[in-house]
Protein backbone atom coordinates (compact mmCIF):
# COMPACT_ATOMS: atom_id res chain seq x y z
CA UNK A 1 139.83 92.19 61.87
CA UNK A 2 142.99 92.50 64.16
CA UNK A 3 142.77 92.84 67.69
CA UNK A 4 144.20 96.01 67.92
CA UNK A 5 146.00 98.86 65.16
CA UNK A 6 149.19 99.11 67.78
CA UNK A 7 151.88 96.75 68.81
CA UNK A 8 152.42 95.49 72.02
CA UNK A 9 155.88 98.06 71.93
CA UNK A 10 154.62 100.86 69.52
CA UNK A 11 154.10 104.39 71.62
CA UNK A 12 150.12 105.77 71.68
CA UNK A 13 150.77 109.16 72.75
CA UNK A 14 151.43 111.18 69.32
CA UNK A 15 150.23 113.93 67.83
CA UNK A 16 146.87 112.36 67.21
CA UNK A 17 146.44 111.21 70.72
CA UNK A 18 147.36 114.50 71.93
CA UNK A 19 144.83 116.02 70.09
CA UNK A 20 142.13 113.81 70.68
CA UNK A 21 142.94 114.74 74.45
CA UNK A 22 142.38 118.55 73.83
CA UNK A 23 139.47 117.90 71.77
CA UNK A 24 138.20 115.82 75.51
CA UNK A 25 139.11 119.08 77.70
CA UNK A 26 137.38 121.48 75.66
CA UNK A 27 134.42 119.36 75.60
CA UNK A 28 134.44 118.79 79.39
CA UNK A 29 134.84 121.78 80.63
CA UNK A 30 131.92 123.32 78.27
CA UNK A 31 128.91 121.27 79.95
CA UNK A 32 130.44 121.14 83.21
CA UNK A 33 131.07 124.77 83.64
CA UNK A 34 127.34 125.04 83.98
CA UNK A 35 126.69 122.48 86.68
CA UNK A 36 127.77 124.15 89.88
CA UNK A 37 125.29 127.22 89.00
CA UNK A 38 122.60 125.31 87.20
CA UNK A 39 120.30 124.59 90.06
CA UNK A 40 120.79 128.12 90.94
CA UNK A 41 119.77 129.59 87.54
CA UNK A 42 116.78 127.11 87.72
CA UNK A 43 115.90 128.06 90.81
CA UNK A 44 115.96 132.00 89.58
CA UNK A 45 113.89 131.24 86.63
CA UNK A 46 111.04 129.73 89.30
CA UNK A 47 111.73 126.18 89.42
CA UNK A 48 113.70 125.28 92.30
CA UNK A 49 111.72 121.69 92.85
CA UNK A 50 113.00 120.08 89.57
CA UNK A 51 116.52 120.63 90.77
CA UNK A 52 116.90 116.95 90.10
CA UNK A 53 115.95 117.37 87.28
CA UNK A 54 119.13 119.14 86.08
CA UNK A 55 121.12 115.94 86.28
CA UNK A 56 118.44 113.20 85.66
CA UNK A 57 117.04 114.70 82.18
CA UNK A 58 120.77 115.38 80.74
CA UNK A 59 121.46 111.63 81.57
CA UNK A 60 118.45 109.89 80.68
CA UNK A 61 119.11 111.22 77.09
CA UNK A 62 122.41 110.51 76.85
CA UNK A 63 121.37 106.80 78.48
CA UNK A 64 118.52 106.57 75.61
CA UNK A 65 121.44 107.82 73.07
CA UNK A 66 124.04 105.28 73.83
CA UNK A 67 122.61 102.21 71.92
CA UNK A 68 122.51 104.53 68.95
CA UNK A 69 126.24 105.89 69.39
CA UNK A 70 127.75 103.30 69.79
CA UNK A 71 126.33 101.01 66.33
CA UNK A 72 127.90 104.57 64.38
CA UNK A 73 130.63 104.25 66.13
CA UNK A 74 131.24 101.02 64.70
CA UNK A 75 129.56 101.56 61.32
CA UNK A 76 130.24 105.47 59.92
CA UNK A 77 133.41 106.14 62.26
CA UNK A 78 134.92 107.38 65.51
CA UNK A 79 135.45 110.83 64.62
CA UNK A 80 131.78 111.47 63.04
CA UNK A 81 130.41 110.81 66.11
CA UNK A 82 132.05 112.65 68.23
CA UNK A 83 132.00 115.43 66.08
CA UNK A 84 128.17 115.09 66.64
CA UNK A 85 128.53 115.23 70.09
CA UNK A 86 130.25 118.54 70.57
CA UNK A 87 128.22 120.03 68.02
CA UNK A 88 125.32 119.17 70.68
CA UNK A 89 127.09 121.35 73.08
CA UNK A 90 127.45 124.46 71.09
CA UNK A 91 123.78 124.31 69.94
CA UNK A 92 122.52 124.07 73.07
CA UNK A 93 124.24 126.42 74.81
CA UNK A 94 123.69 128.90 72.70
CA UNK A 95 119.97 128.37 73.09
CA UNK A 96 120.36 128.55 77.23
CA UNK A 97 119.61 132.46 77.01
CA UNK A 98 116.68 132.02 74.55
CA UNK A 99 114.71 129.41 75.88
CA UNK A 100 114.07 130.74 79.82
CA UNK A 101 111.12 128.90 81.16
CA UNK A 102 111.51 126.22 83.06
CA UNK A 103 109.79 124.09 80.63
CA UNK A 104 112.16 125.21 78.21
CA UNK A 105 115.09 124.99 80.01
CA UNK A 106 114.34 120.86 81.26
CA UNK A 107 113.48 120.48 77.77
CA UNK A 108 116.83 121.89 76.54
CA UNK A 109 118.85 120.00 79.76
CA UNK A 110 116.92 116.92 77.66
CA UNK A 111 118.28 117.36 74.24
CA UNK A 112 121.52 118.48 75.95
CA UNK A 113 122.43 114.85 76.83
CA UNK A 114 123.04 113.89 73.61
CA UNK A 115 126.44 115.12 73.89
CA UNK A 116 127.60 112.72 76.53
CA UNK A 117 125.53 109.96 75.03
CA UNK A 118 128.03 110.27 71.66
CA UNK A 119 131.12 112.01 72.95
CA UNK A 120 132.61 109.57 75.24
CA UNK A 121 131.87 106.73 73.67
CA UNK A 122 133.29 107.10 70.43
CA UNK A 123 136.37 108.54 72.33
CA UNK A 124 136.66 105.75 74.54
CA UNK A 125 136.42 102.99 71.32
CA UNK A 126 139.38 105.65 69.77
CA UNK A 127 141.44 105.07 72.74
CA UNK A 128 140.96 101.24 72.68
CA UNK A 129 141.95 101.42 69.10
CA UNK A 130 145.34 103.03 68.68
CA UNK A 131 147.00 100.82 71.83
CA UNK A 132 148.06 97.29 72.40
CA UNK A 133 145.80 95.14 74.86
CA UNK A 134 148.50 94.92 77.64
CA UNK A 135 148.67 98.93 77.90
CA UNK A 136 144.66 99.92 77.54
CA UNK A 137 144.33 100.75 80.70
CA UNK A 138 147.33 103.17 81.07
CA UNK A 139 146.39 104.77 77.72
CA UNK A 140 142.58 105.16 78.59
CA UNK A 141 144.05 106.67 81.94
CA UNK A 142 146.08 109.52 80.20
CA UNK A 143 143.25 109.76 77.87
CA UNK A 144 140.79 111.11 80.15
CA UNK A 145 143.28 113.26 81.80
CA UNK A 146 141.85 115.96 78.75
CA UNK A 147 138.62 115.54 80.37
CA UNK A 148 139.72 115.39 83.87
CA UNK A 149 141.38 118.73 83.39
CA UNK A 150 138.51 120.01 81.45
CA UNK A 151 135.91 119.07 84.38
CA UNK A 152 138.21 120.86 86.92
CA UNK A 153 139.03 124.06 85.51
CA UNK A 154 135.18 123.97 83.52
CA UNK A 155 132.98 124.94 86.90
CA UNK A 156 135.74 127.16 88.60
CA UNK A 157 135.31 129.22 85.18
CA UNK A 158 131.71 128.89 85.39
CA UNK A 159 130.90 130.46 88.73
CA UNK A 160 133.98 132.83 88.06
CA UNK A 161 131.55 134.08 85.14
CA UNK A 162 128.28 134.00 86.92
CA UNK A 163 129.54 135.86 89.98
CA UNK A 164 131.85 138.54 87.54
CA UNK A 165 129.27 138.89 84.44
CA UNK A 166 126.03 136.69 84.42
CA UNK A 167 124.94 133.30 83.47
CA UNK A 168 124.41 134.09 79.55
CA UNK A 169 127.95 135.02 79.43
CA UNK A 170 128.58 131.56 80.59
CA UNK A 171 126.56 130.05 78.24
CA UNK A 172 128.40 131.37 75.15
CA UNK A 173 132.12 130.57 76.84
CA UNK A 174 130.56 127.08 76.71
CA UNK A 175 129.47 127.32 73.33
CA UNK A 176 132.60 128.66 72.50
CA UNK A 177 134.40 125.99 73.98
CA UNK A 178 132.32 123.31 72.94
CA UNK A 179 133.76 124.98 69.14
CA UNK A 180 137.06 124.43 69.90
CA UNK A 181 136.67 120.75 70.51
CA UNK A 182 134.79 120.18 67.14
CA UNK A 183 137.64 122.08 65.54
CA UNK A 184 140.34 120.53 66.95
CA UNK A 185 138.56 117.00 65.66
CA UNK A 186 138.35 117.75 61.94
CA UNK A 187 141.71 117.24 62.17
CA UNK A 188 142.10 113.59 63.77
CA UNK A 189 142.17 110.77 61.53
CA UNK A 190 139.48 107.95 61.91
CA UNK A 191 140.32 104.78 63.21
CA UNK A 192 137.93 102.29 62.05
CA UNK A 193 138.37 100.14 58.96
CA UNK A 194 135.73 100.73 56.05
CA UNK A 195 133.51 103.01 58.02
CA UNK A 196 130.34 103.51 55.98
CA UNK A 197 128.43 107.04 55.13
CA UNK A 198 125.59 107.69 57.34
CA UNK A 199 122.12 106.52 56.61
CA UNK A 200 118.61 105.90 57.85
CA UNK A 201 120.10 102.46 57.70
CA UNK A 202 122.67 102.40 59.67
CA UNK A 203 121.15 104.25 62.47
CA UNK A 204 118.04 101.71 62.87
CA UNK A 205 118.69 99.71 66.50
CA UNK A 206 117.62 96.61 67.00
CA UNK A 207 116.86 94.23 70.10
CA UNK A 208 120.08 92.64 69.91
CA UNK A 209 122.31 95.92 69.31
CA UNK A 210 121.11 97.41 72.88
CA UNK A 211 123.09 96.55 74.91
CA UNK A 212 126.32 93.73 74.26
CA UNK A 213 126.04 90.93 76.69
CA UNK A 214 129.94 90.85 77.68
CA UNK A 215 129.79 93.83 78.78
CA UNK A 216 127.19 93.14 81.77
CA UNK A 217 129.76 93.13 84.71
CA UNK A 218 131.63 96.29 84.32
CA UNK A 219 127.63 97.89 83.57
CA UNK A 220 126.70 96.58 87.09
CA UNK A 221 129.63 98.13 88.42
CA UNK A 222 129.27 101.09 86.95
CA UNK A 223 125.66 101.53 87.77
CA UNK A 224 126.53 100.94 91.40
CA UNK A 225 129.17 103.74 91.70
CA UNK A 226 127.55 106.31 89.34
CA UNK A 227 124.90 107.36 92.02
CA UNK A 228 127.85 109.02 94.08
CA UNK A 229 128.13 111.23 90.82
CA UNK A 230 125.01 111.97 90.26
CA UNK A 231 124.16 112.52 93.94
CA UNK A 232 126.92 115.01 94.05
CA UNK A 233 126.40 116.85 90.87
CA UNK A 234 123.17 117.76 92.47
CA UNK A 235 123.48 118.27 95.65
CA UNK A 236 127.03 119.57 96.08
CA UNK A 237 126.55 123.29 94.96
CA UNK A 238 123.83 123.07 97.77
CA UNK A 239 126.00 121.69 100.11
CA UNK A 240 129.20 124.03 99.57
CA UNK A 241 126.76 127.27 99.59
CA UNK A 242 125.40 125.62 103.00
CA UNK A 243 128.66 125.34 104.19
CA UNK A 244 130.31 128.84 103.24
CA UNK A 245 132.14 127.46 100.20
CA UNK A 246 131.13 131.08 97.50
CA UNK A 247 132.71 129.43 94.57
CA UNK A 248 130.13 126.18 94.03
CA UNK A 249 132.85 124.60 91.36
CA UNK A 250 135.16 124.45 94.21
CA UNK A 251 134.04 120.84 95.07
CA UNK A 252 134.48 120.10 91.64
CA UNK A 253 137.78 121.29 90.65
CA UNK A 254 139.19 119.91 94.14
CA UNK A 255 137.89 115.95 92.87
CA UNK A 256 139.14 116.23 89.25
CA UNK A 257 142.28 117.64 90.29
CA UNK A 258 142.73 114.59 92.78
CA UNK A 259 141.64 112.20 90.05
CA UNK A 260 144.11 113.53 87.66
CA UNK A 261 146.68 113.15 90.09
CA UNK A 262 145.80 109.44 90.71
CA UNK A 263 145.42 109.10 87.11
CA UNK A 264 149.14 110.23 86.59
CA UNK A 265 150.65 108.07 88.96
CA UNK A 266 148.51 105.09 88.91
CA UNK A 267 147.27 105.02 85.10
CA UNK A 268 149.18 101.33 84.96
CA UNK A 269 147.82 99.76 87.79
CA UNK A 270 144.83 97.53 86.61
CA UNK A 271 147.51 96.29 83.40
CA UNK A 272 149.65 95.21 86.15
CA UNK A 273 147.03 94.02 89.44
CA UNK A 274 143.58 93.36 87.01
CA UNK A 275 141.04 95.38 86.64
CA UNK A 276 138.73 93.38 89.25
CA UNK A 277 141.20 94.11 92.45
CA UNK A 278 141.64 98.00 91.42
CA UNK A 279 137.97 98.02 91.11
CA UNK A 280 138.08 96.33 94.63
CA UNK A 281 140.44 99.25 96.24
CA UNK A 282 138.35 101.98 94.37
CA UNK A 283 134.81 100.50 95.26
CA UNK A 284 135.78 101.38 99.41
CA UNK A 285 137.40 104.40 98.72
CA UNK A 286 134.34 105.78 97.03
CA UNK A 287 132.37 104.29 99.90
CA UNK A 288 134.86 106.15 102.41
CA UNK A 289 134.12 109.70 100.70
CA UNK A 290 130.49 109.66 100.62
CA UNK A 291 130.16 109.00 103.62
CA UNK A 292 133.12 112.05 104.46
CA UNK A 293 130.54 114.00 102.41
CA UNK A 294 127.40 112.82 104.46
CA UNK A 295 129.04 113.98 107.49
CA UNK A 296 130.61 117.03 106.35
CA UNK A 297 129.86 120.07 108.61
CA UNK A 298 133.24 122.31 107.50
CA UNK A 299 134.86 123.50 104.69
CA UNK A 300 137.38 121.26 105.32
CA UNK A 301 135.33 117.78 105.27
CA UNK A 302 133.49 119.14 101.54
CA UNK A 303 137.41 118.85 100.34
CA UNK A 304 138.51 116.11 101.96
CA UNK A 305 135.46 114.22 100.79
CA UNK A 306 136.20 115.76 97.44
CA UNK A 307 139.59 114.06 97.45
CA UNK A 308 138.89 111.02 98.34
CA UNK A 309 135.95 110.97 96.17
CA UNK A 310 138.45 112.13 93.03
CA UNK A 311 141.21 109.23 93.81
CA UNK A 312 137.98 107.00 93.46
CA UNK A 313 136.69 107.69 90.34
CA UNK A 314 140.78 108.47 89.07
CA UNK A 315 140.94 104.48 89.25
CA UNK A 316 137.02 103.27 88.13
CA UNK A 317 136.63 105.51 85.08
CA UNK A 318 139.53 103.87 83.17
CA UNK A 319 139.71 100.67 84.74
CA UNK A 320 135.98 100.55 83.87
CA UNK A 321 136.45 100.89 80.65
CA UNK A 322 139.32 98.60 80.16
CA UNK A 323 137.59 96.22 81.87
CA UNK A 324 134.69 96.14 78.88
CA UNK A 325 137.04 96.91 75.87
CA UNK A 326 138.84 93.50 77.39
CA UNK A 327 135.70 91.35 77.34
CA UNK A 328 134.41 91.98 73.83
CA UNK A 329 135.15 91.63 70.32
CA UNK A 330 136.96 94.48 68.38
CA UNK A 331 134.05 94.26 66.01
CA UNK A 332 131.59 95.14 68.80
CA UNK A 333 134.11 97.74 70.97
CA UNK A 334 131.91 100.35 70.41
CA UNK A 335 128.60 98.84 71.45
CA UNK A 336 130.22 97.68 74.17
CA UNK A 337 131.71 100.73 75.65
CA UNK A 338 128.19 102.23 74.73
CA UNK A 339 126.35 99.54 77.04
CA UNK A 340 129.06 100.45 80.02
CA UNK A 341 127.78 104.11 79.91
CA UNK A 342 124.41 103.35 79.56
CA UNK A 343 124.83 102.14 82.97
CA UNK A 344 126.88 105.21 84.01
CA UNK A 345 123.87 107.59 82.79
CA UNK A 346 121.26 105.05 84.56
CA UNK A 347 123.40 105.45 87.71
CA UNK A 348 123.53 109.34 87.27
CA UNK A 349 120.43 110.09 86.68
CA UNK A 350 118.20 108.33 88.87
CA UNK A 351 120.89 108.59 91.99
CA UNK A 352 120.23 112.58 91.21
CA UNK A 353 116.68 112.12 91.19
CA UNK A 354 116.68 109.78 94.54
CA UNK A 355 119.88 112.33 96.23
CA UNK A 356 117.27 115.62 95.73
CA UNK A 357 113.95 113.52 96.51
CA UNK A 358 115.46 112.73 99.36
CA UNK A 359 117.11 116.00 100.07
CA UNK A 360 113.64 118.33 99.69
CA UNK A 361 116.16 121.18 99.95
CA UNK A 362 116.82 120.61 103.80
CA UNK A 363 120.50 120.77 105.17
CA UNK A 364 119.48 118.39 107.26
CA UNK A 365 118.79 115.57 105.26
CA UNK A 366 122.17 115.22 103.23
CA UNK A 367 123.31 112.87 105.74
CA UNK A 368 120.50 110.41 104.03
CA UNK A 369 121.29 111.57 100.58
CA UNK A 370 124.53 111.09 100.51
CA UNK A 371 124.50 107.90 102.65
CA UNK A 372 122.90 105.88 99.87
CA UNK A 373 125.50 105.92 97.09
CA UNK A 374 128.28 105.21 100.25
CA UNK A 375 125.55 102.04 100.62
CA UNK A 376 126.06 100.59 97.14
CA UNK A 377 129.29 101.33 96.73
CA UNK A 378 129.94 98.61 99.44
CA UNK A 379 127.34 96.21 97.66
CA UNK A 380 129.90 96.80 94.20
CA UNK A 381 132.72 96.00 96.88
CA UNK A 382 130.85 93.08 97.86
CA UNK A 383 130.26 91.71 94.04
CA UNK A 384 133.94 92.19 93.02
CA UNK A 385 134.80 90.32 96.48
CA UNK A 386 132.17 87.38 94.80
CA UNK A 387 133.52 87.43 91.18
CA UNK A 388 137.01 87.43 92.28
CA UNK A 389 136.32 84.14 94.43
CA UNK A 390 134.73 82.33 91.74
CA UNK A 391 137.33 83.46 89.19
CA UNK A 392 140.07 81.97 91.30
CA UNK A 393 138.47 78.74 91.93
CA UNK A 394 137.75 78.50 88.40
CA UNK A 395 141.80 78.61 87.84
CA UNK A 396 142.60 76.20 90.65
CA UNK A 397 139.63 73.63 88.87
């Protein structure tokens, strides 16, 4: 199998690519439109102590779902799987106004994760496969700017239609959107060579398919820095209402919009620096946010964190990525990629478990709450700082 479909010269961004992008917005902005008012709707349906909950259940699926995605991914196809994944989304919004208990709703927040757990990864592995090695991490960059635009505009349109209609009405827009995405990928051709039809088969995991072995570093990474996102995703609507911020996507659309920025600019930078010294750079400015965020007693500090926090994640989610197509095989790219977000989910989800344990719904306490994912972002700092040491004396040997 070749390395790669594209030449080191050959353009990526074509017809295809652009669709594949507005397949990624539609997608984003239909599950994230809900998080700002989630742990409000929870809390109006009686169940305001499993508000960490929200976040941990969606990711713990999709972390469960990841081995899974990513052997289809490299057995029946790209496109099939992602195709699953926003068919997740419409389902289970749609079933957001049916099932309103709060057993039914963490049970639905559950099965909702499989969307993430197939979506990106399969998207990711598409990315790595239409673009020469030397440019991955530029065209993974303007990849995710789809879903970067997606997760800003998704909550501001959320709590727009919470606060103008009511939450169901938001539920359908999702499903609605979530439509659009599978729509727009029935018409994207599949990348992989010989995928096979789906089967009971195919789909069986075992011990050795978990989780690829060359992708360990960028998972510890990841791990490290996904409990800022999780913390946030949970406790930020809490912290903007606290704080006299009425639109709770606010926070949100403020840190995509920065990350999209950086993402525009600086797409190139880990093809041209590495990915271990961008992932140096981004690992303090992630550390500088949260603790911005920790802090924050103004309007003012929630969006400044908010940038800071954005121009962070602008440079880890793509150099991340990179960094783990890089190390493996092109026979394995998708289990690979799959293993890097089952890291990202672990971080999510139990640094938005830890964030509202430690929270217990008092203002006071998201100094602490926040203060732990500003913690190990400096211990990822401190790793890169490590690896990068050895990795030169290794050269100079």
């Amino acid at each position: 199998m070749e390395k790669t479909l594209a030449a080191p010269d050959q353009p990526y961004f074509n017809l295809q690519f652009a669709l594949l992008c507005a397949s990624n917005f539609l997608f984003a902005a239909s599950f994230t439109m809900m998080i700002p008012e989630l742990p409000g709707y929870l809390t109006k349906l009686g169940g305001a102590e499993y508000k960490g909950l929200i976040i941990a259940l969606f990711t713990l699926m999709a972390g469960i779902s990841r081995p899974f995605s990513g052997k289809l991914t490299d057995t029946v196809g790209r496109v099939p799987v992602m195709i699953f994944g926003s068919l997740v989304c419409v389902v289970c919004s749609l079933l957001y106004p049916v099932l309103t208990s709060v057993s039914g709703f963490l049970l639905l927040r559950f099965f909702h994760g499989f969307s993430t757990g197939f979506k990106p990864t399969a998207t990711s592995t598409y990315g790595a496969d239409v673009v020469h090695e030397s440019r991955r991490g530029e065209a993974l960059g303007a990849l995710s700017i789809g879903y970067t635009v997606g997760m800003s505009l998704g909550p501001l349109l959320g709590s727009y239609l919470v606060n103008t209609f009511s939450y169901n009405i938001m539920f359908y827009a999702s499903a609605g959107l979530a439509l659009g995405s599978v729509i727009i990928l029935y018409n994207i051709r599949e990348t992989l060579p010989d995928p096979k039809k789906f089967s009971l088969q195919v789909i069986r995991v075992q011990k050795h398919e978990v989780f690829e072995r060359t992708a360990l570093k960028p998972a510890i990474i990841m791990f490290l820095l996904a409990f800022s996102t999780g913390s946030t995703l949970t406790l930020a609507p809490d912290m903007s209402e606290w704080l006299g911020v009425q639109n709770k996507g606010l926070f949100f659309a403020w840190y995509t919009v920065s990350s999209l920025l950086i993402r525009l600019f600086a797409s190139k930078s880990s093809d041209k620096y590495g990915r271990v010294p961008v992932l140096i750079v981004s690992s303090l400015v992630l550390a500088a946010a949260m603790a911005i965020l920790a802090l924050a007693h103004s309007p003012f500090m929630l969006l400044l964190s908010a940038t800071i926090f954005g121009l962070s994640w602008g440079m880890n989610g793509p150099t991340i990525a990179a960094w783990t197509v890089d190390r493996c095989a092109p026979e394995n790219r998708g289990k690979a990629v799959a293993s890097m977000y089952i890291a990202l989910e672990a971080g999510i989800g139990i640094g938005a478990y830890l964030s509202a344990l430690i929270y217990q719904n008092l203002s006071s306490h998201f100094v602490y709450a926040f203060m732990m994912p500003s913690a190990l972002a400096l211990i990822s700092f401190g790793l890169l700082m490590v690896w990068r040491k050895k990795q030169a004396l290794l050269v100079v040997r």
